[in-house]
Protein backbone atom coordinates (compact mmCIF):
# COMPACT_ATOMS: atom_id res chain seq x y z
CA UNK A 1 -107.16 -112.02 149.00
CA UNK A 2 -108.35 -115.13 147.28
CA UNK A 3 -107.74 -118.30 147.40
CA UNK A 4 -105.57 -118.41 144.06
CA UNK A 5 -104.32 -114.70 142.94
CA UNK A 6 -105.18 -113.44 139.66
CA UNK A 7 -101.64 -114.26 138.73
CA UNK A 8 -101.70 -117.58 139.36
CA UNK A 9 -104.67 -117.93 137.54
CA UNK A 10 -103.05 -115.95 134.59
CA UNK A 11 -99.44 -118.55 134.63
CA UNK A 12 -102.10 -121.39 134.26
CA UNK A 13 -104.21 -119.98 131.38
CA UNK A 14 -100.59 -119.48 129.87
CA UNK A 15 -99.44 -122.40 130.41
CA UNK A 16 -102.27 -124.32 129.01
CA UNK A 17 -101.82 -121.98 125.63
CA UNK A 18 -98.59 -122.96 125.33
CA UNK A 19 -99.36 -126.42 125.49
CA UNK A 20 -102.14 -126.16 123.23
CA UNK A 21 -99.44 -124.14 120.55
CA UNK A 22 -96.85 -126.88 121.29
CA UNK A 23 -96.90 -128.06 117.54
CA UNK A 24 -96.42 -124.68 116.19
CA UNK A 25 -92.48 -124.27 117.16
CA UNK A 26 -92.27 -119.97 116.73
CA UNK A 27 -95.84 -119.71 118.64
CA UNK A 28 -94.73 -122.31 120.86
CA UNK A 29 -91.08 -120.78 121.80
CA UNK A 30 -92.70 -116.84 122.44
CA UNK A 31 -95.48 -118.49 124.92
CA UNK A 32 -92.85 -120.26 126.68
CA UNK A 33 -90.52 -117.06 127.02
CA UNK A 34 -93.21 -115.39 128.69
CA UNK A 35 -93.27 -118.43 130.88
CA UNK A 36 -90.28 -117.67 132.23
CA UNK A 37 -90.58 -113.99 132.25
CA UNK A 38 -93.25 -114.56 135.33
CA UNK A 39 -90.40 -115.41 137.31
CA UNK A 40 -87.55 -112.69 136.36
CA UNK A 41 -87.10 -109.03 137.67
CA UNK A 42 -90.10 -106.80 135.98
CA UNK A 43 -89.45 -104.98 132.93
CA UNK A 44 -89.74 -101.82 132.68
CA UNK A 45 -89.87 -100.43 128.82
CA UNK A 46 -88.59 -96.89 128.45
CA UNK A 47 -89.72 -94.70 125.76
CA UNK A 48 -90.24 -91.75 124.19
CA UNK A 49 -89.39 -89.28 121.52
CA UNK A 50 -85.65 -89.12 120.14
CA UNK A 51 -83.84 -87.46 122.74
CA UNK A 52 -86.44 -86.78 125.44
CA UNK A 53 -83.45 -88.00 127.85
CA UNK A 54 -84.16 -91.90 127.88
CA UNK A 55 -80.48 -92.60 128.44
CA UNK A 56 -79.96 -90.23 131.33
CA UNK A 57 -83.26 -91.28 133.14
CA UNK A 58 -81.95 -95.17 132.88
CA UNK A 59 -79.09 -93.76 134.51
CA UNK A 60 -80.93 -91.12 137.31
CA UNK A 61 -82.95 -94.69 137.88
CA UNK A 62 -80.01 -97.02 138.21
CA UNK A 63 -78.22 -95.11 140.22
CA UNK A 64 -75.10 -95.69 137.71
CA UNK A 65 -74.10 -94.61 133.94
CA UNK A 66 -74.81 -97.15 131.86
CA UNK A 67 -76.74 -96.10 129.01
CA UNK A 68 -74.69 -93.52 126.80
CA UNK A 69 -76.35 -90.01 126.69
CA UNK A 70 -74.93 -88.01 123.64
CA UNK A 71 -76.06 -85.28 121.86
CA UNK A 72 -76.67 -87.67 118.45
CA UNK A 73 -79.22 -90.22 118.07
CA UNK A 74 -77.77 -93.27 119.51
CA UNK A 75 -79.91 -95.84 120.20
CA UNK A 76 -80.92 -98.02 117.36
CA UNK A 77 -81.80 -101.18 118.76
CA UNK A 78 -83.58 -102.21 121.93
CA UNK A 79 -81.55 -102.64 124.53
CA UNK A 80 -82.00 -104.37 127.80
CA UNK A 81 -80.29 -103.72 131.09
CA UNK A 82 -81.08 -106.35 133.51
CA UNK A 83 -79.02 -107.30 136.67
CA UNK A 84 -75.95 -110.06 136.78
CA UNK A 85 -73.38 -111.08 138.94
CA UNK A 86 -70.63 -110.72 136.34
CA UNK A 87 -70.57 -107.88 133.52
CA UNK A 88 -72.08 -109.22 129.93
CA UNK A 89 -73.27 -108.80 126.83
CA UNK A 90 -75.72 -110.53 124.90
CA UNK A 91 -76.59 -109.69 121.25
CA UNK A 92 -79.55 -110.90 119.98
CA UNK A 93 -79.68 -111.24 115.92
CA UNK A 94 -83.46 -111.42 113.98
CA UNK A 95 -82.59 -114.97 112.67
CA UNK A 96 -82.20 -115.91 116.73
CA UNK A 97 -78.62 -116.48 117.49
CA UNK A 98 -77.06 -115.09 120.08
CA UNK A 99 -73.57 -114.04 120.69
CA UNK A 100 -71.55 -113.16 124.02
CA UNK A 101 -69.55 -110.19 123.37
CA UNK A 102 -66.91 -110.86 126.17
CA UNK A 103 -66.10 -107.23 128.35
CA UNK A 104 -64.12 -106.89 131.77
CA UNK A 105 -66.89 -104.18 132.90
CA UNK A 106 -70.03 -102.35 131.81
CA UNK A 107 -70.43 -98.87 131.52
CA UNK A 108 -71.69 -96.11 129.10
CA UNK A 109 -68.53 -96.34 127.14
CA UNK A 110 -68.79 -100.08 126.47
CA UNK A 111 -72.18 -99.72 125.67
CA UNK A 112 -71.87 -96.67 123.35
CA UNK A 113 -69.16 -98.77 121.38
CA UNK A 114 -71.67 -101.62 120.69
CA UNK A 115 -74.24 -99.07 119.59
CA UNK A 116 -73.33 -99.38 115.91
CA UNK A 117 -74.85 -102.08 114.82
CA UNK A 118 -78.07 -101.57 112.21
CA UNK A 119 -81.49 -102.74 113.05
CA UNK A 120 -81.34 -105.26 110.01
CA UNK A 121 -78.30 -106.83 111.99
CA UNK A 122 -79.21 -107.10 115.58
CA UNK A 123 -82.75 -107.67 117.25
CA UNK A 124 -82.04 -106.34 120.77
CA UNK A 125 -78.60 -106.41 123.09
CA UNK A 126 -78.83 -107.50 126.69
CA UNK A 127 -76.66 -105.56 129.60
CA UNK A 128 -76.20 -107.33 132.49
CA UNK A 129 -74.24 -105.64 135.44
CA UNK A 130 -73.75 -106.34 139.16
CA UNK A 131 -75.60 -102.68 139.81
CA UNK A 132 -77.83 -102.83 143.02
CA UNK A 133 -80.49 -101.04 141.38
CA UNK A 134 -81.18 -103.18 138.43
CA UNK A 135 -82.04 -106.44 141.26
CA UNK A 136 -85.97 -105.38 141.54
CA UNK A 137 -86.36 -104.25 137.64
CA UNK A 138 -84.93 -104.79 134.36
CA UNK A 139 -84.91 -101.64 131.87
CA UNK A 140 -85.51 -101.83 128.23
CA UNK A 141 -84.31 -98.49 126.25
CA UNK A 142 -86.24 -98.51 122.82
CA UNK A 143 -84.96 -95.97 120.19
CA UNK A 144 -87.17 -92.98 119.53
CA UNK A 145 -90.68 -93.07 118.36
CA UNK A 146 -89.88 -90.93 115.43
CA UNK A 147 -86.01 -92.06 115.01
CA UNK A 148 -84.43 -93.41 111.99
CA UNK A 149 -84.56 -97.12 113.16
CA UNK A 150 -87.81 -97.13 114.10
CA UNK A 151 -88.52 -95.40 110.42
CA UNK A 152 -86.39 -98.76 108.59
CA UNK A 153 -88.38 -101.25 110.61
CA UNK A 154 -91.84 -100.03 110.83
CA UNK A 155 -93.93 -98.65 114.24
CA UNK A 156 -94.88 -101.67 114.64
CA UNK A 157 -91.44 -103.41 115.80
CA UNK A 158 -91.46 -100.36 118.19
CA UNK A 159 -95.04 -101.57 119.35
CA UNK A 160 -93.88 -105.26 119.91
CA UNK A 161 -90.97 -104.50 122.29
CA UNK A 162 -93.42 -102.35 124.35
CA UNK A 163 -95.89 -105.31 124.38
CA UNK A 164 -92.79 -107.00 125.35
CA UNK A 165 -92.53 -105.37 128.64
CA UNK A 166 -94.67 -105.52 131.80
CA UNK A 167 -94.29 -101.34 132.34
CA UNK A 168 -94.23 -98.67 130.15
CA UNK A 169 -92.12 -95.06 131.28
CA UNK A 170 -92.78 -92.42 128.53
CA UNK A 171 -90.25 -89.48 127.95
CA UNK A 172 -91.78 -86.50 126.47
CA UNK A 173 -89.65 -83.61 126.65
CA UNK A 174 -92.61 -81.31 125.89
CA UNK A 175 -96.32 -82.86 125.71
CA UNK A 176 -97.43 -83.27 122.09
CA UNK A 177 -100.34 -85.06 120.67
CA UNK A 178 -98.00 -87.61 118.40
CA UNK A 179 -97.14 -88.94 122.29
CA UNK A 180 -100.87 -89.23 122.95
CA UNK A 181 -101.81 -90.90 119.79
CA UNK A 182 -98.72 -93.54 120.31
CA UNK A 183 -98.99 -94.04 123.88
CA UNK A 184 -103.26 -94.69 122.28
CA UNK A 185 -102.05 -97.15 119.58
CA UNK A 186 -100.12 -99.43 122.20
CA UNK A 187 -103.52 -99.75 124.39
CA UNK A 188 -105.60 -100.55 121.59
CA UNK A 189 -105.81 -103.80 122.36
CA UNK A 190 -108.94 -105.10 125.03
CA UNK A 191 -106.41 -106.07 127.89
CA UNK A 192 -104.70 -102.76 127.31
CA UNK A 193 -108.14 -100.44 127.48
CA UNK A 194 -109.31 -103.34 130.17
CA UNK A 195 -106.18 -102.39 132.35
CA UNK A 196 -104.55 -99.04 131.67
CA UNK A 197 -102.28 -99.51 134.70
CA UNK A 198 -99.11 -99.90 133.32
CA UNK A 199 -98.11 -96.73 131.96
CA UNK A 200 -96.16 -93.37 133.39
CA UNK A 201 -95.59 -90.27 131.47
CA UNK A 202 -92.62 -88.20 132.35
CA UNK A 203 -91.68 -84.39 131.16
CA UNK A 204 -88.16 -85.47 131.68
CA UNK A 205 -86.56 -81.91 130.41
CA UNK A 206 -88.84 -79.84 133.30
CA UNK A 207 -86.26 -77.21 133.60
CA UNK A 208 -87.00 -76.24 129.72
CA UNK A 209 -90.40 -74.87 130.58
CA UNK A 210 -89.52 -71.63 132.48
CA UNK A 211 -86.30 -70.05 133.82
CA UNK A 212 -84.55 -70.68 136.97
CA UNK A 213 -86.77 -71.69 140.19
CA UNK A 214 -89.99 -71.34 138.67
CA UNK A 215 -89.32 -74.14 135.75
CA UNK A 216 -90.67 -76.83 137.92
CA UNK A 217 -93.63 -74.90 139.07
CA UNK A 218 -95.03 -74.19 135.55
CA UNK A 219 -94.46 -78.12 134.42
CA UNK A 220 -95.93 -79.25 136.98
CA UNK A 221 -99.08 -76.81 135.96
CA UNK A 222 -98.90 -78.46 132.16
CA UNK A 223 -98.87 -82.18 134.12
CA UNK A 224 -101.97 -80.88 136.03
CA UNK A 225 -103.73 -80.16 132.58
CA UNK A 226 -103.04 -83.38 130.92
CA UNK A 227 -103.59 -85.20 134.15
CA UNK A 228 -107.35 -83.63 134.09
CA UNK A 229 -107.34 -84.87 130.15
CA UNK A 230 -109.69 -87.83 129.50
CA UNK A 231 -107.76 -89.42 126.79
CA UNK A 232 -104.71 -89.51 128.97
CA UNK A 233 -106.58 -90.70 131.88
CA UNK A 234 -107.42 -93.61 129.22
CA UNK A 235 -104.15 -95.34 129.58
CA UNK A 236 -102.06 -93.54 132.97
CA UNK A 237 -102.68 -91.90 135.76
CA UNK A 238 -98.98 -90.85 136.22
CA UNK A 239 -97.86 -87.65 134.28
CA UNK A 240 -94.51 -86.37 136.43
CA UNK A 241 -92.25 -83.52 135.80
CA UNK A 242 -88.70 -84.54 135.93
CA UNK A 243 -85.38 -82.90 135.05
CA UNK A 244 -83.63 -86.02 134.43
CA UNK A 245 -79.75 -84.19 133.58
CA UNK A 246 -80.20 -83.31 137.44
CA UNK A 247 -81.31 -86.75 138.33
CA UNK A 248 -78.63 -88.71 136.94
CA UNK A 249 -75.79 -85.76 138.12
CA UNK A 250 -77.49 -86.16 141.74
CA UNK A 251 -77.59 -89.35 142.11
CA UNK A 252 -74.26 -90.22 140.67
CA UNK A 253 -72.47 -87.07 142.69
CA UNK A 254 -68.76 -87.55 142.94
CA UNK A 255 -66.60 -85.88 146.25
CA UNK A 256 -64.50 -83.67 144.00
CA UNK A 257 -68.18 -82.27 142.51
CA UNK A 258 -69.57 -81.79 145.82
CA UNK A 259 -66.04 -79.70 147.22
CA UNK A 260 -66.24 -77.80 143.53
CA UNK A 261 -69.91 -76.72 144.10
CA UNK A 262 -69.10 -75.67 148.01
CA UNK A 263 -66.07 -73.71 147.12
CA UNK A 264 -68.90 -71.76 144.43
CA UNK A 265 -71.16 -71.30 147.43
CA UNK A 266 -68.93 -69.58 149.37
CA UNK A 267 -68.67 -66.46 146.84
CA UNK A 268 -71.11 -63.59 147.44
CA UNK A 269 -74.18 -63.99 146.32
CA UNK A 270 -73.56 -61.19 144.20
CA UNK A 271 -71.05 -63.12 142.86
CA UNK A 272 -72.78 -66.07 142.54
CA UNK A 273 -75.75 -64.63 140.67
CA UNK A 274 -73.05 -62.62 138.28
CA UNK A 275 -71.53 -66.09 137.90
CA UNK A 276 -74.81 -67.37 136.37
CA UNK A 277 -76.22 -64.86 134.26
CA UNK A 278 -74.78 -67.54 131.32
CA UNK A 279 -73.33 -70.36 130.54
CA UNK A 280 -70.48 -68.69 128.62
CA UNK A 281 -69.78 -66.31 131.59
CA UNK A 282 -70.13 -69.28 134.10
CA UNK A 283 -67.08 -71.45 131.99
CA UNK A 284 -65.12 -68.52 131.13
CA UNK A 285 -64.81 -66.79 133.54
CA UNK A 286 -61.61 -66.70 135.18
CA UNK A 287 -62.79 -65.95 138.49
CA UNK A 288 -62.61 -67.53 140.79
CA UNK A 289 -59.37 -69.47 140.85
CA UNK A 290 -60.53 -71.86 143.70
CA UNK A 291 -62.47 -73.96 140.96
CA UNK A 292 -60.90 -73.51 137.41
CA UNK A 293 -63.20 -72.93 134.42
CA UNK A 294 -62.50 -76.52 133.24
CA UNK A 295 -63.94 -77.71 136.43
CA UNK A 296 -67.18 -75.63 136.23
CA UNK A 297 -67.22 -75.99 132.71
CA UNK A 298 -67.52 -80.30 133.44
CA UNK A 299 -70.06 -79.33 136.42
CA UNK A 300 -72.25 -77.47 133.77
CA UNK A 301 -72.34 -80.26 131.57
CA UNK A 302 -73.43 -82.92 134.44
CA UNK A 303 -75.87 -80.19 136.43
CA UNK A 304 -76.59 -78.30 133.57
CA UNK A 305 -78.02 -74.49 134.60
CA UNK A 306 -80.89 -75.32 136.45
CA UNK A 307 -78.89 -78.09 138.76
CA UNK A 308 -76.07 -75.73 139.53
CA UNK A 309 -78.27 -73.31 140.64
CA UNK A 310 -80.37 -75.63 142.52
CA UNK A 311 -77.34 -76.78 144.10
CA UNK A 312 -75.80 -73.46 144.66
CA UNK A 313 -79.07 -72.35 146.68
CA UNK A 314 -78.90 -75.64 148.82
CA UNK A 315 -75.87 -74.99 149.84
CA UNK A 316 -76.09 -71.16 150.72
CA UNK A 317 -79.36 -72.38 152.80
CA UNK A 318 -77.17 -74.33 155.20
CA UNK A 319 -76.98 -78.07 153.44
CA UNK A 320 -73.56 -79.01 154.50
CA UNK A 321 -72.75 -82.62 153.52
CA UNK A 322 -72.76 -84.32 150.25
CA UNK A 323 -75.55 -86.66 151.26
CA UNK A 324 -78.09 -84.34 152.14
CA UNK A 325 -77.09 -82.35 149.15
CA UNK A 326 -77.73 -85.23 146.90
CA UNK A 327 -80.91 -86.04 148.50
CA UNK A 328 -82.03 -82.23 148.16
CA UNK A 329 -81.11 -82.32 144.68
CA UNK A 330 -82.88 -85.68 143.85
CA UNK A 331 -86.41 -84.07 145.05
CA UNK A 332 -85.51 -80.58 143.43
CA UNK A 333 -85.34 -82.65 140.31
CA UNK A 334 -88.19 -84.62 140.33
CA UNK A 335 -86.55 -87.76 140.25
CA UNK A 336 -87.90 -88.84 143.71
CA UNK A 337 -91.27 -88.20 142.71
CA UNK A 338 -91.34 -90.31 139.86
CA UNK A 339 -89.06 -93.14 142.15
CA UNK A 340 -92.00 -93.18 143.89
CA UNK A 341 -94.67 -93.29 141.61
CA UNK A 342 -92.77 -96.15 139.67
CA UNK A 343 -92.21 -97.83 143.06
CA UNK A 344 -95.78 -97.62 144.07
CA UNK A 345 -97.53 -98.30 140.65
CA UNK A 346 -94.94 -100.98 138.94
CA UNK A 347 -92.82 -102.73 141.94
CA UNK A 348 -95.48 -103.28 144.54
CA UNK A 349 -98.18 -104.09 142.33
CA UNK A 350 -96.15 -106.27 140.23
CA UNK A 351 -98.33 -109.24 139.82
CA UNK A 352 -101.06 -107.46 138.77
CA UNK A 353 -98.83 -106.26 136.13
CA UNK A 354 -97.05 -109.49 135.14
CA UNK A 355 -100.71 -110.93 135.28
CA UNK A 356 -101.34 -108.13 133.00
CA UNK A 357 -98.99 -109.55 130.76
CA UNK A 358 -99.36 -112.81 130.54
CA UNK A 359 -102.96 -112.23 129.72
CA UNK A 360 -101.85 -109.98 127.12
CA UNK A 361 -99.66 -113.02 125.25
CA UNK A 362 -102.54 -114.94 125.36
CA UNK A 363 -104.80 -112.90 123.75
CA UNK A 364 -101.97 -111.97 120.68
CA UNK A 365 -101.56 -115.39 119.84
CA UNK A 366 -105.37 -116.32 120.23
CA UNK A 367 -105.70 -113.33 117.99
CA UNK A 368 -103.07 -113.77 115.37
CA UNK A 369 -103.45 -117.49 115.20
CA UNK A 370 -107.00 -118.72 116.02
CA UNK A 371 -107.56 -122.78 115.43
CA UNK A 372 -109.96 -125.15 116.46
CA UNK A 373 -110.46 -125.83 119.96
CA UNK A 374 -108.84 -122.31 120.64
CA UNK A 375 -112.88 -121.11 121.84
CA UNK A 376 -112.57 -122.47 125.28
CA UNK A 377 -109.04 -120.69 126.08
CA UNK A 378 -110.66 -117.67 124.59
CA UNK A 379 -113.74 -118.04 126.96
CA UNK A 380 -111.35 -118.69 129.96
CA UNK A 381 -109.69 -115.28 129.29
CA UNK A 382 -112.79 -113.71 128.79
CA UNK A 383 -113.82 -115.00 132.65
CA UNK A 384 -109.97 -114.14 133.73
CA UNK A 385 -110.86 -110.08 132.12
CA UNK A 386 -113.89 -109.95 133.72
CA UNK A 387 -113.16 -111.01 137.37
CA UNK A 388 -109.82 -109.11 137.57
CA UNK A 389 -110.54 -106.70 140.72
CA UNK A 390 -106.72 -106.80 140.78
CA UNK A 391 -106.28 -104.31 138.03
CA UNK A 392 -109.40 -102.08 139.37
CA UNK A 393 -107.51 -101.70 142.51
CA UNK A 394 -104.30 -101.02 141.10
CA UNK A 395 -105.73 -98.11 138.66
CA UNK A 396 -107.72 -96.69 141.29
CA UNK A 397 -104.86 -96.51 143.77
CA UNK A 398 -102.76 -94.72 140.98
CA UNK A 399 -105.83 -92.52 140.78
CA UNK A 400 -105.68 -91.50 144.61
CA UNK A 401 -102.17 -91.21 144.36
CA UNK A 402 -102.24 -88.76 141.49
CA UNK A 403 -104.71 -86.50 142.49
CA UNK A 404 -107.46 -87.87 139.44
CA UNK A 405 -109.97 -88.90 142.08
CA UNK A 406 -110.39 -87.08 145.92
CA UNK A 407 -112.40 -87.86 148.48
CA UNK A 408 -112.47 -86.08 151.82
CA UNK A 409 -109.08 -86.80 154.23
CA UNK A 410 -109.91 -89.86 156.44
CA UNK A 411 -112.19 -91.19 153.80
CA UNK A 412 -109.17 -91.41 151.05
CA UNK A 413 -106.97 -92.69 153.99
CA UNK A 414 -109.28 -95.27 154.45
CA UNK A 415 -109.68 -96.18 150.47
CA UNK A 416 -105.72 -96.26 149.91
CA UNK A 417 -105.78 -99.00 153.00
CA UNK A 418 -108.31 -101.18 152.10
CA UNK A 419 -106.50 -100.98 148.41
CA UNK A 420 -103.38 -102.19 150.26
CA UNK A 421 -101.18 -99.88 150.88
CA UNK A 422 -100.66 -100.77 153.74
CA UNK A 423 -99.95 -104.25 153.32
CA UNK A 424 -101.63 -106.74 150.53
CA UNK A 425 -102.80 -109.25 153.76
CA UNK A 426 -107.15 -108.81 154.84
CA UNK A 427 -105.36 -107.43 158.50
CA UNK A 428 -103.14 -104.93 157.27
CA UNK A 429 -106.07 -103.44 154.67
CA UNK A 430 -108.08 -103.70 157.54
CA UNK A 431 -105.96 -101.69 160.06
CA UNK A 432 -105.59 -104.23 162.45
CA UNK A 433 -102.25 -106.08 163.80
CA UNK A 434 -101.55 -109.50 163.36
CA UNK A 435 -102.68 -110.47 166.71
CA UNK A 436 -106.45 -109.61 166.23
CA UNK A 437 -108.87 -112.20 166.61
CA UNK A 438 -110.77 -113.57 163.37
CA UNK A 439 -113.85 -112.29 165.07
CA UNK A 440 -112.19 -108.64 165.10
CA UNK A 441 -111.28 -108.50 161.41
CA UNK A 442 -114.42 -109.76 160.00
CA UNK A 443 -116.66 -107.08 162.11
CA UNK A 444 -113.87 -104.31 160.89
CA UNK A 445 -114.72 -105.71 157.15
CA UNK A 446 -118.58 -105.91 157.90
CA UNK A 447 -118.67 -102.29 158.94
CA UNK A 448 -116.10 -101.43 155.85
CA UNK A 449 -118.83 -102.66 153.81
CA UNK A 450 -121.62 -100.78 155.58
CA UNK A 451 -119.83 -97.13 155.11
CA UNK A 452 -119.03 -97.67 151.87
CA UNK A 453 -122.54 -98.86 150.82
CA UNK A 454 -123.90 -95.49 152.17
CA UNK A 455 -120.93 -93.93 150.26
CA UNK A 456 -122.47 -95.62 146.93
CA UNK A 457 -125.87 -93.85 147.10
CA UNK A 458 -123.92 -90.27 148.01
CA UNK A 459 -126.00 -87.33 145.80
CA UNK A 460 -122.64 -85.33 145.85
CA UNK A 461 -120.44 -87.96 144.24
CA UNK A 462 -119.73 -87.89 140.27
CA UNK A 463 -119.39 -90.65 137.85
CA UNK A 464 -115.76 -90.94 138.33
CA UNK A 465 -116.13 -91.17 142.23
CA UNK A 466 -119.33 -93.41 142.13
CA UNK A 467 -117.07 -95.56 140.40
CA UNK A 468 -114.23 -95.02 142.71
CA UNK A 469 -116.18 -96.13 145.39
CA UNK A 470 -117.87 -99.08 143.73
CA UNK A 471 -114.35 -100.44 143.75
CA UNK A 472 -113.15 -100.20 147.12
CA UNK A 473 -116.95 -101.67 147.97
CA UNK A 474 -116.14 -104.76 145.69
CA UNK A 475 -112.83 -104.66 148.05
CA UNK A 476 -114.81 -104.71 150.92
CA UNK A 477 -116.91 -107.26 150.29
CA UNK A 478 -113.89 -109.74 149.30
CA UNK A 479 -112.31 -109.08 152.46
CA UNK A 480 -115.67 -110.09 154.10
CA UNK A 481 -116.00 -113.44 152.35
CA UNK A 482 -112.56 -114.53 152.07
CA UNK A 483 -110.42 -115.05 155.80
């Protein structure tokens, strides 16, 4: 809304630092990579526990397999998937060469056989594939919080390539306090508590906590609890049930696995349910001979229980062709939900986040390497901290979205569109069309002002909403001053 975005502000103040670190060549060579970062797809870092299903979300997200999911620990150095026009792969070593491993395509097979490098040998390694859905985002898989490579190289390398990233996506496959107290130690830093807006928890295993049907229902109950937790609230807003086996098999659906999953739906449902009662009846069995156990035993492994039956249920309810069975499938497993939530919070607010991060690389090196004359970038990102209504916005929004903070129907309708919802433009927050007179928009934001003034001094509000509120005032009153 202002003349020059909190972004732009943020690419000069890093600029300037890098200039002023120009004569101290390691400083001087990070500042400028985060330079250039500004202008390249967001990153997205995701984490988690050792095998909380990192892999198969990449893959549910992409839209493509990619990262290798297998039952061992496999990742054991950060890797980066990040869109190309030609299949390639960089590896990055911790004295700073890099070599091009030449490959003909990219897929989880590729990947899984350049896997086996150690820590101690290789920094990161960089996928780049033609894949549509890696043009908006780039994807950084990190091994396991608790894994063996993060054990040989210390928490903190683990902490960097997180700091690395403009977005965080946790995997939990059960919520445990050693998730808490990590997700804690990366927003320990003033920037990070200043602007907890980059972070999205995900029970990526959903299915695991009940049976059948009801799995869903009762994570999404847990969600709701840590949701209402105040130390979570601290740094997301975002906690999302997900079964991400489901979400990668749905969104990656072949023709032969649609026909195989019709032919099922057309036994009894006697049959169907007899079918299910396990997985060793359901792969075994030899009936029925229109899809052969090897071919239910392969649907099993891509679907797993909870998808099959999902998918079996779909299709005995009337769904009929593979797209709307895929689409079914992608809400049933959560995946859509948390599309959404990273489309919302991470894509269309991405320059508060790369702001976010540019501020962040000039506070680390301020803070690891303070020198004279360093006092007057310090006080420019202290101004830059305290001005930006950009990051307010953005966690309040996340706020409305998740359910943290309610106000009543057409008043929360109102807040999400002056927030920008709607459009990041003073007309579109406003509700008005392009052709609206000046005079139009600037009563609409004098009025704006005026409700949510009375709004302020409302007996019935909490803290939380008070606060809430003093936000989308502060909104209110920008959109007043600035055409």
């Amino acid at each position: 809304m202002s003349a020059e975005s909190l972004l732009e502000r943020a690419r000069a103040l890093l600029a300037r630092t890098t200039a002023f670190y120009r004569d101290v060549p390691r400083t001087a060579t990070w500042l400028r990579e985060r330079v250039e970062r500004l202008d390249q797809p967001l990153r997205i870092a995701v984490s988690g526990q050792v095998k909380a299903g990192k892999s198969t979300l990449i893959n549910a997200l992409v839209g493509t397999e990619l990262a290798p999911a297998d039952a061992a620990e496999r990742t054991q150095v950060p890797t980066l998937y990040r869109y190309g026009p030609e299949p390639k792969v960089l590896v990055h070593t911790p004295h700073g060469t890099v070599q091009n491993v030449p490959v003909s395509t990219v897929d989880a097979a590729t990947v899984r056989d350049l896997q086996h490098w150690r820590p101690d040998e290789v920094a990161r390694l960089v996928v780049e594939s033609p894949t549509p859905g890696l043009q908006a985002i780039s994807l950084i898989e990190t091994p396991g919080v608790a894994s063996a490579a993060v054990r040989e190289t210390g928490r903190s390398a683990l902490a960097q390539v997180l700091s690395e990233a403009d977005a965080v996506l946790y995997l939990t496959r059960h919520p445990h306090q050693t998730d808490v107290q990590f997700l804690q130690s990366i927003h320990e830093l003033q920037i990070a508590r200043r602007a907890p807006i980059n972070t999205i928890i995900a029970f990526s295993r959903a299915d695991e906590a009940g049976s059948g049907a009801e799995a869903l229902g009762t994570a999404e109950r847990i969600a709701d609890r840590y949701r209402a937790d105040p130390t979570v609230r601290s740094f997301t807003q975002h906690v999302i049930p997900v079964v991400g086996l489901l979400g990668q098999a749905a969104a990656t659906m072949t023709d032969e696995e649609f026909t195989a999953l019709a032919r099922l739906a057309t036994l009894s449902e006697a049959d169907q349910e007899a079918l299910l009662l396990s997985t060793d009846r359901f792969t075994r069995s030899t009936a029925p001979e229109s899809v052969p156990a090897g071919t239910r035993a392969a649907l099993l492994g891509r679907f797993g229980s909870f998808g099959v039956e999902r998918a079996l249920a779909a299709l005995r309810g009337g769904v009929r062709e593979p797209g709307r069975l895929r689409t079914e499938l992608l809400e049933q497993s959560g995946l859509t939900a948390l599309q959404e939530a990273v489309h919302r919070q991470f894509v269309e607010r991405q320059e508060a986040l790369r702001a976010r991060s540019a501020l962040l690389g000039v506070d680390m090196v301020l803070r690891a390497n303070p020198r004279p004359g360093s006092k007057q970038l310090r006080g420019e990102f202290e101004r830059l901290m305290a001005n930006a209504h950009d990051w307010d916005e953005l966690r309040l929004l996340s706020a409305l979205d998740s359910g943290q903070v309610r106000f009543p129907r057409p008043l929360q309708a109102e807040a999400k569109r002056l927030l920008g919802t709607a459009g990041p433009d003073r007309r579109s927050r406003l509700g008005r069309d392009a052709h609206s007179s000046d005079q139009d928009v600037a009563d609409d934001a004098l009025a704006a002002v005026h409700r949510w003034r009375e709004q302020l001094v409302n007996p019935l509000h909490d803290r939380a909403h008070r606060d809430a509120v003093r936000t989308v005032l502060r909104t209110c009153e920008q959109l007043l001053v600035n055409p």
